[in-house]
PDB file of N, CA and C in Angstrom:
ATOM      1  N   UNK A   1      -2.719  -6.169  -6.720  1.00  0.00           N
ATOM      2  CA  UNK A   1      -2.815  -4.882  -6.054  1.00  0.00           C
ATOM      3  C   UNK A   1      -4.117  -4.839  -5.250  1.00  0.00           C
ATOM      4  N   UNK A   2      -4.105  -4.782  -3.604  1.00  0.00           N
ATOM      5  CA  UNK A   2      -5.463  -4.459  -2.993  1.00  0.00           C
ATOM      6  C   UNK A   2      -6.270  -3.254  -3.220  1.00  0.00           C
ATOM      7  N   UNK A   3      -7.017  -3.514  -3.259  1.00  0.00           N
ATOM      8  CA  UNK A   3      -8.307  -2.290  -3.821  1.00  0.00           C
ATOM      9  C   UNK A   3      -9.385  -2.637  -3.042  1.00  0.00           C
ATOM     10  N   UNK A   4     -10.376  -1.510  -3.077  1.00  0.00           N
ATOM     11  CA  UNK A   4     -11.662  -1.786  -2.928  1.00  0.00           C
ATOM     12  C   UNK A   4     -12.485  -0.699  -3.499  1.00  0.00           C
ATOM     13  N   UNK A   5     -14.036  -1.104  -3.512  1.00  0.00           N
ATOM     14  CA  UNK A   5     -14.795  -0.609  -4.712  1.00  0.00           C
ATOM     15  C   UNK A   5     -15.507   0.310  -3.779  1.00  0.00           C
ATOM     16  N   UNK A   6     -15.888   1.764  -4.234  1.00  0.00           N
ATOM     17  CA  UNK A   6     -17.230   2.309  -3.428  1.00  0.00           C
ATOM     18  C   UNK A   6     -18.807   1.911  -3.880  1.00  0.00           C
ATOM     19  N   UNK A   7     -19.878   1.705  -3.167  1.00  0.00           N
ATOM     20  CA  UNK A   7     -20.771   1.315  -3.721  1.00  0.00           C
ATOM     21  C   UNK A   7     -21.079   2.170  -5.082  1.00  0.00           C
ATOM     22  N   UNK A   8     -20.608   3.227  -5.310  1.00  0.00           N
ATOM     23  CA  UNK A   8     -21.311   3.738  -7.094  1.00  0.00           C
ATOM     24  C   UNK A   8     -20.331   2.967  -7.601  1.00  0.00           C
ATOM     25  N   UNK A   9     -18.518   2.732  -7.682  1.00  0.00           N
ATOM     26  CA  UNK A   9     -17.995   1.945  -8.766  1.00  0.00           C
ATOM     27  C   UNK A   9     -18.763   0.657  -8.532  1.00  0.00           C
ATOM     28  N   UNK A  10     -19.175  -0.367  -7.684  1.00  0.00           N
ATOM     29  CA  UNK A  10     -19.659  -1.695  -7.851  1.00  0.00           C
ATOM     30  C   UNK A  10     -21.276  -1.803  -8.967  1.00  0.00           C
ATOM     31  N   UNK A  11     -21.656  -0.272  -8.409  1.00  0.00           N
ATOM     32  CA  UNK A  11     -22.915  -0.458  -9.277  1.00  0.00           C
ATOM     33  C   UNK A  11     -22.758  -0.022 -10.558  1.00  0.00           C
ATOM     34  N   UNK A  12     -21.788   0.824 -10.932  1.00  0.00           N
ATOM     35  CA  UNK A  12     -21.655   0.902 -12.152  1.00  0.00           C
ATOM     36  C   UNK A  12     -20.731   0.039 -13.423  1.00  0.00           C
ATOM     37  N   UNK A  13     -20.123  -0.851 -12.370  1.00  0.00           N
ATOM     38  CA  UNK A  13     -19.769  -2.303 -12.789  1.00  0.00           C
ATOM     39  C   UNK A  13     -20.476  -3.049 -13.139  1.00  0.00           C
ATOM     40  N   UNK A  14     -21.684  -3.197 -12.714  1.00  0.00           N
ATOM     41  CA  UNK A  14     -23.012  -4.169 -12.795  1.00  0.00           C
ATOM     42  C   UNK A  14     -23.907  -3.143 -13.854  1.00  0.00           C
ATOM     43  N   UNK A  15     -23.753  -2.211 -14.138  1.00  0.00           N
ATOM     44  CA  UNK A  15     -24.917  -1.340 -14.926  1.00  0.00           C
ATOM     45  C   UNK A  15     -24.236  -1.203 -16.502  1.00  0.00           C
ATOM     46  N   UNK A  16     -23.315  -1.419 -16.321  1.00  0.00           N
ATOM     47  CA  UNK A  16     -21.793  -1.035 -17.499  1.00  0.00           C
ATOM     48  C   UNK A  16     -21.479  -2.026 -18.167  1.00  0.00           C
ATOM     49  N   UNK A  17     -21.826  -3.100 -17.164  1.00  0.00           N
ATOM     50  CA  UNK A  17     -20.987  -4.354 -17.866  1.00  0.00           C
ATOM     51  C   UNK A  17     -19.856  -4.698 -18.173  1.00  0.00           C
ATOM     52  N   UNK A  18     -19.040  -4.190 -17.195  1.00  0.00           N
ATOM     53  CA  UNK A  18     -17.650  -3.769 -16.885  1.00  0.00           C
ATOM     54  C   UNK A  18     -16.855  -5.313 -15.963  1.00  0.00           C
ATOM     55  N   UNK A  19     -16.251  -6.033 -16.913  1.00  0.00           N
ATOM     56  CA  UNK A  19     -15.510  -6.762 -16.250  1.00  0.00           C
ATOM     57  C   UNK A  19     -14.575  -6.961 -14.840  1.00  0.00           C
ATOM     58  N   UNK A  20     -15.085  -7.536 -14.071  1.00  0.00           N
ATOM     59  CA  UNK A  20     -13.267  -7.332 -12.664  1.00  0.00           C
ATOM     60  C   UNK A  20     -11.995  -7.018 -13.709  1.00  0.00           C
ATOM     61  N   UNK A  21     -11.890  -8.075 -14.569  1.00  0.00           N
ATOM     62  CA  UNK A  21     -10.900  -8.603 -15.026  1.00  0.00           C
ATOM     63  C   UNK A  21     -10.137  -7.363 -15.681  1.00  0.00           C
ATOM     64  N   UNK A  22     -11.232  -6.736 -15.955  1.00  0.00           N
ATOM     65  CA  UNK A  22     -11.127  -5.620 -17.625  1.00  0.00           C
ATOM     66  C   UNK A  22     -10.369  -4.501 -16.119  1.00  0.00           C
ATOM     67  N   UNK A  23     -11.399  -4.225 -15.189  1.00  0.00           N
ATOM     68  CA  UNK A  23     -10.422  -3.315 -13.837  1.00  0.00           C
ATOM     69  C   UNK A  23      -9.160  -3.727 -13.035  1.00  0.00           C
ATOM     70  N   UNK A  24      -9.606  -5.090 -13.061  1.00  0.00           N
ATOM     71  CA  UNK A  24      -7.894  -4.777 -12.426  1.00  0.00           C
ATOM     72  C   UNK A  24      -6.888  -5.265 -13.893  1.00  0.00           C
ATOM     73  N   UNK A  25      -7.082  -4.962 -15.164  1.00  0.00           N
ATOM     74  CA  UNK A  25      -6.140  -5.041 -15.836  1.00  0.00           C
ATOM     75  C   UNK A  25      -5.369  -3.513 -16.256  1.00  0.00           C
ATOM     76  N   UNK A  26      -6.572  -2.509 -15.802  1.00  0.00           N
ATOM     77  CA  UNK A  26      -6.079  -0.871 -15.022  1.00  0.00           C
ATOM     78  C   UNK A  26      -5.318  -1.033 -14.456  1.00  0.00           C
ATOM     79  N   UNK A  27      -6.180  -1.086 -13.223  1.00  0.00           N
ATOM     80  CA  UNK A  27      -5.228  -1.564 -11.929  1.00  0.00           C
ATOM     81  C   UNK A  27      -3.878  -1.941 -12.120  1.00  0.00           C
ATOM     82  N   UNK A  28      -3.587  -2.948 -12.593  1.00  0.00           N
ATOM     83  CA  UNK A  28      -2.332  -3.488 -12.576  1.00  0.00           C
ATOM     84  C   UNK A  28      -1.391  -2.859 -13.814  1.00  0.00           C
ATOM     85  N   UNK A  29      -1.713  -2.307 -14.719  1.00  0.00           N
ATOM     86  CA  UNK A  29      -1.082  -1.626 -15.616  1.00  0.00           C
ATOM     87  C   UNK A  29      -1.689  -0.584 -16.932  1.00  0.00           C
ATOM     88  N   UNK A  30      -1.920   0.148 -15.890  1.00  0.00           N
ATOM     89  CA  UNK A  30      -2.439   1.717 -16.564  1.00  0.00           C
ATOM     90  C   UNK A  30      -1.781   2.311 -18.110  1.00  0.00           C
ATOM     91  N   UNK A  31      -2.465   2.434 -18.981  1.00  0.00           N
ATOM     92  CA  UNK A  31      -1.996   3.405 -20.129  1.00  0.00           C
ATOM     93  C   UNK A  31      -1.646   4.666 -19.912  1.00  0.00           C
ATOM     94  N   UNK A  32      -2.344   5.292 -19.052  1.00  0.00           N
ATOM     95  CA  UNK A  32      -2.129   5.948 -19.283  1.00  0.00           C
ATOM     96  C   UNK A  32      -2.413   6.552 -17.482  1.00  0.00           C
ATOM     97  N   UNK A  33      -1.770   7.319 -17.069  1.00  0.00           N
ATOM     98  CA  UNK A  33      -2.555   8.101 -15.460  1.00  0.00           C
ATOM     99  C   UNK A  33      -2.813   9.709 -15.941  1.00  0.00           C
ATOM    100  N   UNK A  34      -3.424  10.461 -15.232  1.00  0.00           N
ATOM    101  CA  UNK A  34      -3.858  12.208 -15.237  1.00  0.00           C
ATOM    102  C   UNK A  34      -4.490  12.013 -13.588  1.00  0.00           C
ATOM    103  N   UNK A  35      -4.051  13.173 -13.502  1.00  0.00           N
ATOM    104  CA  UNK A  35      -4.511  13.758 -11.899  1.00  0.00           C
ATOM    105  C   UNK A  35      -6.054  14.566 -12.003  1.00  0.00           C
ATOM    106  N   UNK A  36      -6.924  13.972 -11.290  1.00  0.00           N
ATOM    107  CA  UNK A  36      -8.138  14.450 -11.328  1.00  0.00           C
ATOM    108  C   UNK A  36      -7.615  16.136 -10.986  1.00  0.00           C
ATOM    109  N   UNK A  37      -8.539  17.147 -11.784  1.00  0.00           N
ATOM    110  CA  UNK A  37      -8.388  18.390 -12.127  1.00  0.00           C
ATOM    111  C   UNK A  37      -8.817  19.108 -10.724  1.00  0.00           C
ATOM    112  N   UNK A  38     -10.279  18.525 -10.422  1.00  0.00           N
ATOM    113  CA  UNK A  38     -10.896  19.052  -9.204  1.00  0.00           C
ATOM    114  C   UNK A  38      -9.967  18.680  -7.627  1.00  0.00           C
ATOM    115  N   UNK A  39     -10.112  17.231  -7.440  1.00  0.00           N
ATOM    116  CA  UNK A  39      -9.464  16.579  -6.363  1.00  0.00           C
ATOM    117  C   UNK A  39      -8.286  15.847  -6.249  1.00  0.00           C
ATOM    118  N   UNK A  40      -7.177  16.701  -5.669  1.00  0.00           N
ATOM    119  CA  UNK A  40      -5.696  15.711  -5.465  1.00  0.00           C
ATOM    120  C   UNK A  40      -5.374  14.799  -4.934  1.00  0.00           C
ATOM    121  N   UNK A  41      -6.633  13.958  -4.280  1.00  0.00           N
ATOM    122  CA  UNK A  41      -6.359  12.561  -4.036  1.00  0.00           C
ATOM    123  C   UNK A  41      -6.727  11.216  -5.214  1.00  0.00           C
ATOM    124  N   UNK A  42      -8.066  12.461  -5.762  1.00  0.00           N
ATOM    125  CA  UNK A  42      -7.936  11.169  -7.398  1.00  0.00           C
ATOM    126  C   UNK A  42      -7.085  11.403  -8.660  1.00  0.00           C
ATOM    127  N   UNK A  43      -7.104  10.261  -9.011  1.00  0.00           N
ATOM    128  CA  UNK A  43      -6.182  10.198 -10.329  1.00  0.00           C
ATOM    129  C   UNK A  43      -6.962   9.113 -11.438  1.00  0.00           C
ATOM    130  N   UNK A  44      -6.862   9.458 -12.820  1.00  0.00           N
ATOM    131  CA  UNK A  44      -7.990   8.734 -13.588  1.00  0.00           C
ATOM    132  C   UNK A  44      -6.871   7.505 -14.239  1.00  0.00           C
ATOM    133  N   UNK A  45      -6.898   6.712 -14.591  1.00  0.00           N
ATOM    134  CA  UNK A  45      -6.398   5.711 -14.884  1.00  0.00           C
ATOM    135  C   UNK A  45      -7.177   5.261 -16.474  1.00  0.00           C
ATOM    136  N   UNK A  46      -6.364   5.130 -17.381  1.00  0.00           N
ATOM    137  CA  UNK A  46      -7.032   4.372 -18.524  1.00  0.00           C
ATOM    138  C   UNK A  46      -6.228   3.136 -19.394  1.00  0.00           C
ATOM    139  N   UNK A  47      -6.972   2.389 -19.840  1.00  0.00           N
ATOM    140  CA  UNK A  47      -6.330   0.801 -20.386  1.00  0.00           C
ATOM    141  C   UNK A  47      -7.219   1.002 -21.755  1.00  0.00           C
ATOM    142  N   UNK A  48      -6.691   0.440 -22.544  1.00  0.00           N
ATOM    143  CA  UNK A  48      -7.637   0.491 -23.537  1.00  0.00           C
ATOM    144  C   UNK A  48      -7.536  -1.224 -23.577  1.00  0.00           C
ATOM    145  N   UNK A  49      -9.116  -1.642 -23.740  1.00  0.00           N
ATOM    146  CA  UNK A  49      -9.696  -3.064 -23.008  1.00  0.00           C
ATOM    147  C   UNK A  49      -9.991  -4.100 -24.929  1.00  0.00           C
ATOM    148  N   UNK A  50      -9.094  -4.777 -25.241  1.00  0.00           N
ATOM    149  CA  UNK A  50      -8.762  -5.156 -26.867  1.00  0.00           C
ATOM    150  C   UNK A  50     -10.066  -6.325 -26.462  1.00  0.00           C
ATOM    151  N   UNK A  51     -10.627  -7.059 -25.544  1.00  0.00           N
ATOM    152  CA  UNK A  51     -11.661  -7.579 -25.421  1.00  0.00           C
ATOM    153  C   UNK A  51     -12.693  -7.179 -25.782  1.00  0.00           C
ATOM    154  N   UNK A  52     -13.193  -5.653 -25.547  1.00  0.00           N
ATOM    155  CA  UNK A  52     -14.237  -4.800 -25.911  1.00  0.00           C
ATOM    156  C   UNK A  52     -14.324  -4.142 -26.759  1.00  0.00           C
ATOM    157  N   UNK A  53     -14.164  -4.544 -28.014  1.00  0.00           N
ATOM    158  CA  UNK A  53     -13.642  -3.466 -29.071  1.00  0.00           C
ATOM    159  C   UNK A  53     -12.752  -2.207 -28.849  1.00  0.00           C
ATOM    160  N   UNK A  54     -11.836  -2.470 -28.483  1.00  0.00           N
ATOM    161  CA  UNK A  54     -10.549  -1.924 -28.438  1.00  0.00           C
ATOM    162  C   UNK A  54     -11.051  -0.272 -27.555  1.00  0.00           C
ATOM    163  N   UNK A  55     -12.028  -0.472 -26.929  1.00  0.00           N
ATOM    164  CA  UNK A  55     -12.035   0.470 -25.724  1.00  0.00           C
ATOM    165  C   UNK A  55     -11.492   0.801 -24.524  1.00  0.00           C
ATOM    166  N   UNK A  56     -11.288   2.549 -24.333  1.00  0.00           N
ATOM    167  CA  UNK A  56     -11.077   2.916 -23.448  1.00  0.00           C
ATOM    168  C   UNK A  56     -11.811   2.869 -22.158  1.00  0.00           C
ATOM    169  N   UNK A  57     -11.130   2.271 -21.085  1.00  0.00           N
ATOM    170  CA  UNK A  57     -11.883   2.087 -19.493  1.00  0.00           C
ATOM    171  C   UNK A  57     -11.202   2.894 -18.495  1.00  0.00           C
ATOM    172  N   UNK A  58     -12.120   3.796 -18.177  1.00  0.00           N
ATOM    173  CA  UNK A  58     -11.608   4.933 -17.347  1.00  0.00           C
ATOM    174  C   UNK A  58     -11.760   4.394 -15.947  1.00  0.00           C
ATOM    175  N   UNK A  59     -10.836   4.443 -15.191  1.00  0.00           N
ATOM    176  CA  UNK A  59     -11.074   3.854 -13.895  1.00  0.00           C
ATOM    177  C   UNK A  59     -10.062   5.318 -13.382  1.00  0.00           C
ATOM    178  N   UNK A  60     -11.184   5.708 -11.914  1.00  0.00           N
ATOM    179  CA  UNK A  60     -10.628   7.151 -11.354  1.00  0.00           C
ATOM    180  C   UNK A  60     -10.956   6.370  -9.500  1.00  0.00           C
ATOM    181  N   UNK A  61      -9.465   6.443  -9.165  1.00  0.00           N
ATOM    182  CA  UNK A  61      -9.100   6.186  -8.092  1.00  0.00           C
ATOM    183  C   UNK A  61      -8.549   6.688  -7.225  1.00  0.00           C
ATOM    184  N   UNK A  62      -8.798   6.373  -5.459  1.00  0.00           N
ATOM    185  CA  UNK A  62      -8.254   7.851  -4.891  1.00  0.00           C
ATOM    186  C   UNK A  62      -7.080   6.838  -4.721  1.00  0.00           C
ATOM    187  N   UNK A  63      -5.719   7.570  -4.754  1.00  0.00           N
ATOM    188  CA  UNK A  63      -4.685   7.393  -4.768  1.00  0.00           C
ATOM    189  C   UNK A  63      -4.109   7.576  -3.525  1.00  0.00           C
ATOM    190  N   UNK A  64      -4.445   8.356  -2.234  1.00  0.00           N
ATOM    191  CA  UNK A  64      -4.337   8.418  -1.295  1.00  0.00           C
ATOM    192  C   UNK A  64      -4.890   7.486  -0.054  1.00  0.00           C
ATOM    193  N   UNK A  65      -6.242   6.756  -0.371  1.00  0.00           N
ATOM    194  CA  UNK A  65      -6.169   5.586   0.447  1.00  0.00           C
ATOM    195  C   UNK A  65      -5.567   4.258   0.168  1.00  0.00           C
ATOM    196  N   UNK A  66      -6.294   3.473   1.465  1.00  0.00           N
ATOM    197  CA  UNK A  66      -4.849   2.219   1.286  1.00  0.00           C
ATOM    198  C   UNK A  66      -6.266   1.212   2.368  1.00  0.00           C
ATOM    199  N   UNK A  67      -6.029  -0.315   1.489  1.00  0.00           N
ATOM    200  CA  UNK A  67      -5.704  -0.028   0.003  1.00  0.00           C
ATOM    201  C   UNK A  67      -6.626   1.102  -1.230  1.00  0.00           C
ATOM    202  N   UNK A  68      -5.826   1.159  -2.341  1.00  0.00           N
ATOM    203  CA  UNK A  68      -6.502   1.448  -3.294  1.00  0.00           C
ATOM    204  C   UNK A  68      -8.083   1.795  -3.321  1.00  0.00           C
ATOM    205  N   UNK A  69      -8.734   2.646  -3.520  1.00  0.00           N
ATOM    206  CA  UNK A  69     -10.356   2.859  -3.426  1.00  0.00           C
ATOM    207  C   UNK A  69     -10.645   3.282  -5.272  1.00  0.00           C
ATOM    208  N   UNK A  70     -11.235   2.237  -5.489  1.00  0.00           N
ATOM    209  CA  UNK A  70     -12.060   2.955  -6.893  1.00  0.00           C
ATOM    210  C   UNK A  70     -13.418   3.188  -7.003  1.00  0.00           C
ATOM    211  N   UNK A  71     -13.128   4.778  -7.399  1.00  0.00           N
ATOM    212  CA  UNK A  71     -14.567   5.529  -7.664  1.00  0.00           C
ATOM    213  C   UNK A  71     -15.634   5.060  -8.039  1.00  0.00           C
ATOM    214  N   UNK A  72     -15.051   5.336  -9.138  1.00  0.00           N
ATOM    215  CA  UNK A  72     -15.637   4.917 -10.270  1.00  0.00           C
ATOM    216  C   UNK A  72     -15.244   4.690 -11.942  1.00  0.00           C
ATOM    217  N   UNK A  73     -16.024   3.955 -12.669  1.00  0.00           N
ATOM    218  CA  UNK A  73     -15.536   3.653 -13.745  1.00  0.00           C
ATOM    219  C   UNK A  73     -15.943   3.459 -14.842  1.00  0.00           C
ATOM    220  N   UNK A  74     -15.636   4.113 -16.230  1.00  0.00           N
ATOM    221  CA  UNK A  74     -16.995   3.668 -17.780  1.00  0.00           C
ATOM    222  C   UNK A  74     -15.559   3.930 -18.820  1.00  0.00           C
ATOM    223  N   UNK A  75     -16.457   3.123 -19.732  1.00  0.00           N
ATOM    224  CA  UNK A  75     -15.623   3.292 -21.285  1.00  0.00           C
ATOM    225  C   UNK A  75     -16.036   4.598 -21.916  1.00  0.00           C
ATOM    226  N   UNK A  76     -14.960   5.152 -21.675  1.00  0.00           N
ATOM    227  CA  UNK A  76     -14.639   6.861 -22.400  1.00  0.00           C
ATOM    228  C   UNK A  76     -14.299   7.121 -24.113  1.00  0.00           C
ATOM    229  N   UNK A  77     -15.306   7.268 -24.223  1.00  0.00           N
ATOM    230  CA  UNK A  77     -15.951   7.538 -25.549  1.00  0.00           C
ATOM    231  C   UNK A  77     -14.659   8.879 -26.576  1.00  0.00           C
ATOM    232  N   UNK A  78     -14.188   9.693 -25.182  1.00  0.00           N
ATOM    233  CA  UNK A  78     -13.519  11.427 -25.538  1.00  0.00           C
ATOM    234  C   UNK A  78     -11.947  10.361 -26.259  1.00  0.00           C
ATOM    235  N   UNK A  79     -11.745   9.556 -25.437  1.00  0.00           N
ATOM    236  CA  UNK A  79     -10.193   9.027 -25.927  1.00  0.00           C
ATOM    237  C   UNK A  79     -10.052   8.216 -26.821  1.00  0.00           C
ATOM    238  N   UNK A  80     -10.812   7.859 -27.258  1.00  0.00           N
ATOM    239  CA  UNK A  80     -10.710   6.236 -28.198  1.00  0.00           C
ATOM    240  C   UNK A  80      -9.721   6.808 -29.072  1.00  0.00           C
ATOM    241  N   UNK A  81      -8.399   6.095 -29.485  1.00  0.00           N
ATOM    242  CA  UNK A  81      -7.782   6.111 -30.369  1.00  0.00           C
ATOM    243  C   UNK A  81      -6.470   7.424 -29.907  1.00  0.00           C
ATOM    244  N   UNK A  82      -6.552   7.539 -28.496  1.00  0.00           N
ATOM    245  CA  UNK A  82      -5.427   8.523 -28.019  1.00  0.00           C
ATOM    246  C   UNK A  82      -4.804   7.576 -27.174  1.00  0.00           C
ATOM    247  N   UNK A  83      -4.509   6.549 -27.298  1.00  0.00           N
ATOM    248  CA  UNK A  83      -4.100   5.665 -26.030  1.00  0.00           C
ATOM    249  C   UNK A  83      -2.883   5.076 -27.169  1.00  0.00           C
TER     250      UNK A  83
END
């Protein structure tokens, strides 16, 4: 799936310690989707990542560009164990 990163998701990839691999395994097959509350072009995306101690990786993407644009992205602490 083509994507691309905005400079805060790349830096918070590098600050997070957030795998490509671990995002586009979002990317390519989401647990779960929700429509960002504020803005109807994003939508939050979550995988729960069995590499990382079985954490949730929130990846929130606008769904309206092309390709794919991701926000941004962190392991969400609120879901663990709702996935």
């Amino acid at each position: 799936m083509p994507y691309v990163l905005t400079a805060h998701a790349a830096d918070a990839m590098e600050k997070r310690n957030i795998r490509r691999e671990w995002l586009e395994s979002v990317l390519v097959a989401p647990g779960r989707k929700s429509p960002d509350l504020v803005d109807s072009s994003l939508e939050h995306w979550l995988r729960i990542i069995p590499e990382h101690d079985n954490r949730v990786l929130r990846v929130i993407v606008n769904i309206q560009a092309n390709p794919l644009r991701v926000v941004t992205l962190y392991f969400d602490r609120t879901v663990r164990g709702q996935l």
